[in-house]
C-alpha atoms as a PDB file:
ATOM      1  CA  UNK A   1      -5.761 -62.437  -0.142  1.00  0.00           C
ATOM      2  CA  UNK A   2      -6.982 -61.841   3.367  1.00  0.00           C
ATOM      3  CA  UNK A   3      -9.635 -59.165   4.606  1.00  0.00           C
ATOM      4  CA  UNK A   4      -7.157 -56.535   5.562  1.00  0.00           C
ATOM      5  CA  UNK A   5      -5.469 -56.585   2.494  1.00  0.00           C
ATOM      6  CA  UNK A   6      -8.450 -55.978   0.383  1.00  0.00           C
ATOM      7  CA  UNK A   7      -9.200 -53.088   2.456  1.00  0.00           C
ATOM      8  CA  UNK A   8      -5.821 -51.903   2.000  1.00  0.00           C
ATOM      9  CA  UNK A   9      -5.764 -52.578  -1.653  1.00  0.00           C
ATOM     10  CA  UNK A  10      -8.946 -50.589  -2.029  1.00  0.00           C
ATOM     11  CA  UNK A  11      -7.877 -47.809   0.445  1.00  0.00           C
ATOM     12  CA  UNK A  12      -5.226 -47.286  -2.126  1.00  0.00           C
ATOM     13  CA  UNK A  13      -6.755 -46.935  -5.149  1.00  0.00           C
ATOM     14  CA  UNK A  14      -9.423 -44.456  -3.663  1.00  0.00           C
ATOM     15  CA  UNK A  15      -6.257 -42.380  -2.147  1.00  0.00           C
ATOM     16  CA  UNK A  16      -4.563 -42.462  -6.084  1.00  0.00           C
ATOM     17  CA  UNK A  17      -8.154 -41.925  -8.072  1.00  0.00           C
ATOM     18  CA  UNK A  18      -8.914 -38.689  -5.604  1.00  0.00           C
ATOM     19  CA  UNK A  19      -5.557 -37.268  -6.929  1.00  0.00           C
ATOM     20  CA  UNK A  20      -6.980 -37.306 -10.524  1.00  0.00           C
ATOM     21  CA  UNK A  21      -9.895 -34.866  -9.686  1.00  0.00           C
ATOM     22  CA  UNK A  22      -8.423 -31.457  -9.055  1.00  0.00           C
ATOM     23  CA  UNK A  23     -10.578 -28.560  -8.465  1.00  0.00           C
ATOM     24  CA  UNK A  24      -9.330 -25.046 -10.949  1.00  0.00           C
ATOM     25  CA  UNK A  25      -7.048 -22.894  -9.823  1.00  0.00           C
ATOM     26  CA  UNK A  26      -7.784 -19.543  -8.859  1.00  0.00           C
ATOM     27  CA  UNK A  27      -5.246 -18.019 -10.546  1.00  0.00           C
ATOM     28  CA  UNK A  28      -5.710 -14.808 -12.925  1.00  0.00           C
ATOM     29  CA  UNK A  29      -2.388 -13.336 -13.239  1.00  0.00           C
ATOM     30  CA  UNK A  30      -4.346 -10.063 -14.237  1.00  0.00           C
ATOM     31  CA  UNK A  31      -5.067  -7.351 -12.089  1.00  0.00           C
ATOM     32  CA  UNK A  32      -8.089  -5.833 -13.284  1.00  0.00           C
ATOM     33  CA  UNK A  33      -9.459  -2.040 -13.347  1.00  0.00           C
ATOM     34  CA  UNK A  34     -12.180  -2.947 -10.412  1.00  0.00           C
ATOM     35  CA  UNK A  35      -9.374  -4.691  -8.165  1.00  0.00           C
ATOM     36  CA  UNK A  36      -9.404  -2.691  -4.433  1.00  0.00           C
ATOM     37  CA  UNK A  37      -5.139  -1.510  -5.001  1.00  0.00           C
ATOM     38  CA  UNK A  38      -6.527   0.023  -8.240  1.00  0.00           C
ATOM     39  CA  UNK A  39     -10.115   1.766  -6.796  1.00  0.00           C
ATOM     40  CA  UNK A  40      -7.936   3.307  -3.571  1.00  0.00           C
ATOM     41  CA  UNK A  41      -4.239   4.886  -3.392  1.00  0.00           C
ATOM     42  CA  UNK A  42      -3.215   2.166  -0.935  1.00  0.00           C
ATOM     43  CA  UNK A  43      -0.143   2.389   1.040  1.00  0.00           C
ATOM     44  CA  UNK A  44       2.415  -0.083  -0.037  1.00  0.00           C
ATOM     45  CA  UNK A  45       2.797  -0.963   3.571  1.00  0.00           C
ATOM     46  CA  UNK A  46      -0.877  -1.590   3.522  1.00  0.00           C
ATOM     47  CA  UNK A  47      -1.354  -3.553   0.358  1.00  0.00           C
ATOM     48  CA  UNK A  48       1.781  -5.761   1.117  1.00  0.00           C
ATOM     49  CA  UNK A  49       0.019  -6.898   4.519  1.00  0.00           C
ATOM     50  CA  UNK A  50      -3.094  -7.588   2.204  1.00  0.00           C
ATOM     51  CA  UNK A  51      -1.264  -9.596  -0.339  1.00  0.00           C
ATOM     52  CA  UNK A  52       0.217 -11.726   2.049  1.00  0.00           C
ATOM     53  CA  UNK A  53      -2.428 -12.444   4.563  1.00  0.00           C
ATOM     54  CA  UNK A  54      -5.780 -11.497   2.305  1.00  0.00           C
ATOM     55  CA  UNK A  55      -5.442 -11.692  -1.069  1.00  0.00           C
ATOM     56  CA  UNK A  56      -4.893 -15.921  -1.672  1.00  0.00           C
ATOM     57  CA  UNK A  57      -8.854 -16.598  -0.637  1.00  0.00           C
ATOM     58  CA  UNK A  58     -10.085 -13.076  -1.285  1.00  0.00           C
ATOM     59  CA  UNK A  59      -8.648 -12.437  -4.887  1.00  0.00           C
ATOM     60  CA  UNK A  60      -8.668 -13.920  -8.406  1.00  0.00           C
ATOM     61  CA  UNK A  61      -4.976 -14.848  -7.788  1.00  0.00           C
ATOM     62  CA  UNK A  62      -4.248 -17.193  -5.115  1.00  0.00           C
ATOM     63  CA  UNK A  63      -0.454 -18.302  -4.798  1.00  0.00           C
ATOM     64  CA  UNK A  64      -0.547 -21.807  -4.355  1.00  0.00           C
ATOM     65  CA  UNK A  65       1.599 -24.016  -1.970  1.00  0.00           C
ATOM     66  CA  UNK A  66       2.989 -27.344  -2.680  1.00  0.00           C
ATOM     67  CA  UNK A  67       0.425 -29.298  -0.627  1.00  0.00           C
ATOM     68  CA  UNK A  68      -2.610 -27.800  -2.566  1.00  0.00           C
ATOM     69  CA  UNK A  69      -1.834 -30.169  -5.513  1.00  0.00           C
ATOM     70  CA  UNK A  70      -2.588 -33.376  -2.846  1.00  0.00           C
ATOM     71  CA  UNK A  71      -6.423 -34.356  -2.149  1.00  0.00           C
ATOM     72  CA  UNK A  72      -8.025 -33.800   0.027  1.00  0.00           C
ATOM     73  CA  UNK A  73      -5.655 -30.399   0.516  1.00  0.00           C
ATOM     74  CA  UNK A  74      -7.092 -28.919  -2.810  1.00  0.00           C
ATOM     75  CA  UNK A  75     -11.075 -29.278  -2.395  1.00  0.00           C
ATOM     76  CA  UNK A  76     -10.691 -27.831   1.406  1.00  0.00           C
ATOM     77  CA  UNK A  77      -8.638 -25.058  -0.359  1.00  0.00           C
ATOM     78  CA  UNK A  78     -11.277 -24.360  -3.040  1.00  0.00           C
ATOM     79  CA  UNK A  79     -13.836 -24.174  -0.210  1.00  0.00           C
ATOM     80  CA  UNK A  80     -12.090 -21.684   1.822  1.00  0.00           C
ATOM     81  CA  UNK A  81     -11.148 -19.520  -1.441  1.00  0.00           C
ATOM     82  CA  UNK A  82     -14.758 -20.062  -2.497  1.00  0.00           C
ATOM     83  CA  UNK A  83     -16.242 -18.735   1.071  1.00  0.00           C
ATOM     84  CA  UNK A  84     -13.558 -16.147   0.995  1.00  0.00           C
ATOM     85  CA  UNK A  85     -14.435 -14.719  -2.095  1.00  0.00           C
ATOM     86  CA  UNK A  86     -17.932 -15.112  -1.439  1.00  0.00           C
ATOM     87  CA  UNK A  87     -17.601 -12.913   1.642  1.00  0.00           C
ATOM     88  CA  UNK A  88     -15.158 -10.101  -0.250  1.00  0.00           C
ATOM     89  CA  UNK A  89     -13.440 -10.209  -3.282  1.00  0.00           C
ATOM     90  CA  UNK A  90     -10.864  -7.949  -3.484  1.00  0.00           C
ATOM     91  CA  UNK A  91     -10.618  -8.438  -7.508  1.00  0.00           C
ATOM     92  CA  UNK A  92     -14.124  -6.995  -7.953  1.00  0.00           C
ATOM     93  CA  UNK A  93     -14.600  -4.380  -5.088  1.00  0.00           C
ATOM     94  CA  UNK A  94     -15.205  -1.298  -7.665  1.00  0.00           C
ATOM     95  CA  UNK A  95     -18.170  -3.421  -8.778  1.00  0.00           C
ATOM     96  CA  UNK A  96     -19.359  -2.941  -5.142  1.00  0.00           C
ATOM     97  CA  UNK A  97     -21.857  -0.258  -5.129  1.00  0.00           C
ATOM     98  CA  UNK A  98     -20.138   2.514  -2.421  1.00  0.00           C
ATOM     99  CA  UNK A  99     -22.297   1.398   0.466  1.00  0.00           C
ATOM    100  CA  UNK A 100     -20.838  -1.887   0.142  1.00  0.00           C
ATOM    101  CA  UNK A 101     -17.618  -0.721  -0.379  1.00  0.00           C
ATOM    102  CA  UNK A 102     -18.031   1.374   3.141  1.00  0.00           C
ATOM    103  CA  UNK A 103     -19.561  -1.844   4.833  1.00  0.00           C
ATOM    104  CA  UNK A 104     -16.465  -4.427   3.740  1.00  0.00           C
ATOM    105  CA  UNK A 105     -14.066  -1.810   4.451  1.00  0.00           C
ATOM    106  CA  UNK A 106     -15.511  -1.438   8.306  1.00  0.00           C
ATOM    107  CA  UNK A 107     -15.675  -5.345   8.391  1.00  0.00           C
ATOM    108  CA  UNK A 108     -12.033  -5.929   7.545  1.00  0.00           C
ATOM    109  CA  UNK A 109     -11.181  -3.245  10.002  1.00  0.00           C
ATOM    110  CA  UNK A 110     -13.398  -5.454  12.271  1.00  0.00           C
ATOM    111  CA  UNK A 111     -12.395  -9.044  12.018  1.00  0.00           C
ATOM    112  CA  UNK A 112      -9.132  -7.627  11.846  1.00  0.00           C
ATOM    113  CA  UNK A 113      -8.987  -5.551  15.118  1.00  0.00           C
ATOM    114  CA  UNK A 114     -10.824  -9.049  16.440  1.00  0.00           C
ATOM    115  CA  UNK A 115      -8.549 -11.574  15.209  1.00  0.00           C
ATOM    116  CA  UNK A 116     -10.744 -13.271  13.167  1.00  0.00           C
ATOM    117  CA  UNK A 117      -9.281 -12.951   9.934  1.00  0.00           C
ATOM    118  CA  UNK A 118      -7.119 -14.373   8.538  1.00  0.00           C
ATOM    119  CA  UNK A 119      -8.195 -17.710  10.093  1.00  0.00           C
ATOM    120  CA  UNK A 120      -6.419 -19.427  12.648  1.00  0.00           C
ATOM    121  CA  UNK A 121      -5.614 -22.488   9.624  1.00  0.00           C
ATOM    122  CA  UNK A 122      -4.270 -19.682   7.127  1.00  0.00           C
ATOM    123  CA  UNK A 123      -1.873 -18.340   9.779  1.00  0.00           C
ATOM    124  CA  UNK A 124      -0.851 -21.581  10.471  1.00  0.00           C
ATOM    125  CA  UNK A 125       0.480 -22.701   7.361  1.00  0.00           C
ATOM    126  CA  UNK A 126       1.356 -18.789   6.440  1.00  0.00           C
ATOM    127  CA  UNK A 127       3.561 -16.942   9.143  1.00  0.00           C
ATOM    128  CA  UNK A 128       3.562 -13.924   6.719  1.00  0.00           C
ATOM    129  CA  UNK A 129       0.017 -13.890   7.322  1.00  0.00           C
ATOM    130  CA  UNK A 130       0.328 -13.791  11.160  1.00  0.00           C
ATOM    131  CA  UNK A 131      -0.141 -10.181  12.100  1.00  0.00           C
ATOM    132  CA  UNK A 132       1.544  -7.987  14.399  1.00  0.00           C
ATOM    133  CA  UNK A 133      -0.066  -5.743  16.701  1.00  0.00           C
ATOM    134  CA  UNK A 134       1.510  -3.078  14.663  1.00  0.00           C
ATOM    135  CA  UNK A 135      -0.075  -4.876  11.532  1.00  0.00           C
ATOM    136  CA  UNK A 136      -3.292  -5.048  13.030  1.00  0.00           C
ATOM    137  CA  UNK A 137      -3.296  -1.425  13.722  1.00  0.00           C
ATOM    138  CA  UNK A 138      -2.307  -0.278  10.632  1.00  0.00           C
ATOM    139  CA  UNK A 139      -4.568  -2.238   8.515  1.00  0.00           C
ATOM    140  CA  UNK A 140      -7.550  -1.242  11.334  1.00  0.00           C
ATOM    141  CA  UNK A 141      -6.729   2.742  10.714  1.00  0.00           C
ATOM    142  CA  UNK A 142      -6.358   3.011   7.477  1.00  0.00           C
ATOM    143  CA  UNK A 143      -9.765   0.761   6.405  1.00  0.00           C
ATOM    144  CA  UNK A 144     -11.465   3.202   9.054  1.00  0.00           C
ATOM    145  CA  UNK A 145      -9.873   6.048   7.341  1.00  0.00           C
ATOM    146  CA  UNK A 146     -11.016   5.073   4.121  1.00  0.00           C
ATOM    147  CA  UNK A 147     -14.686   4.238   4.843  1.00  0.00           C
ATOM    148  CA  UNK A 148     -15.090   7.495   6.596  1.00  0.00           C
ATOM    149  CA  UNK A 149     -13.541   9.236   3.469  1.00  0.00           C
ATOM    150  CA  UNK A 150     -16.062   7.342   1.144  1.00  0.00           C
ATOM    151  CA  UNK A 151     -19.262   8.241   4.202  1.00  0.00           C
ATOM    152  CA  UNK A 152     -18.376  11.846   4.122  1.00  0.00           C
ATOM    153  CA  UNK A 153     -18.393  11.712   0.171  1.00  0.00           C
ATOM    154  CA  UNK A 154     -21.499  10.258  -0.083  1.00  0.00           C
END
């Protein structure tokens, strides 16, 4: 067997052995009493735009694709929904004490309005999660809304 063949060989059976370590799921299938659509009376307009361009890296319930069962798809998955949830977790925002709560909701309202969420990758592979301008807007006003409701509470 010639040089290139062993490397192929052996390219091969790295490629099949990453398939046999899979990173968990995160996948729930609750919604639980701290979980942001049960803390605020969210438009259904509102929280359909969040499910489908938020809520699979910032929530305990990510709907997964086909691809995210193939290596090295997964771990780069896991990493993003690990970083997402890291940043805002939409499953535990009533644990959030209410200055936190004010802070994420003016930051989604910011990387929003900026286009940097979702990321560029997300969109990509997600056209749900490609917002309108109209989208955009909506999401921006009613966060803004909502945090000044919470600041004049407070």
């Amino acid at each position: 067997m010639n040089l290139a063949k062993k490397i192929g060989l052996a390219a091969i059976i790295v490629v099949i052995t990453m398939q046999l370590i899979q990173p968990a799921h995160n996948k729930s299938g609750q919604v639980v009493s701290t979980d942001f659509a049960k803390l605020y009376k969210v438009p259904g307009n509102v929280q359909t735009i969040l499910q489908n361009a938020c809520y699979d890296c910032h929530s305990n319930n990510t709907n997964y694709p086909w691809y995210s069962n193939i290596q090295p798809m997964a771990w780069m998955m896991a990493s993003h929904i690990k970083d997402g949830k890291e940043q805002l977790d939409f499953s535990v925002f009533g644990n959030y004490p209410i200055r936190r709560q004010i802070s994420k909701l003016k930051g989604i309202a910011n990387q929003v309005k900026d286009d940097a969420m979702p990321i560029s990758s997300y969109k990509m592979m997600h056209r749900s999660a490609d917002l309108s301008k109209e989208d955009k807007a909506l999401i921006v006003d009613w966060m803004n809304k909502t945090a000044d409701s919470l600041s004049a509470n407070n």
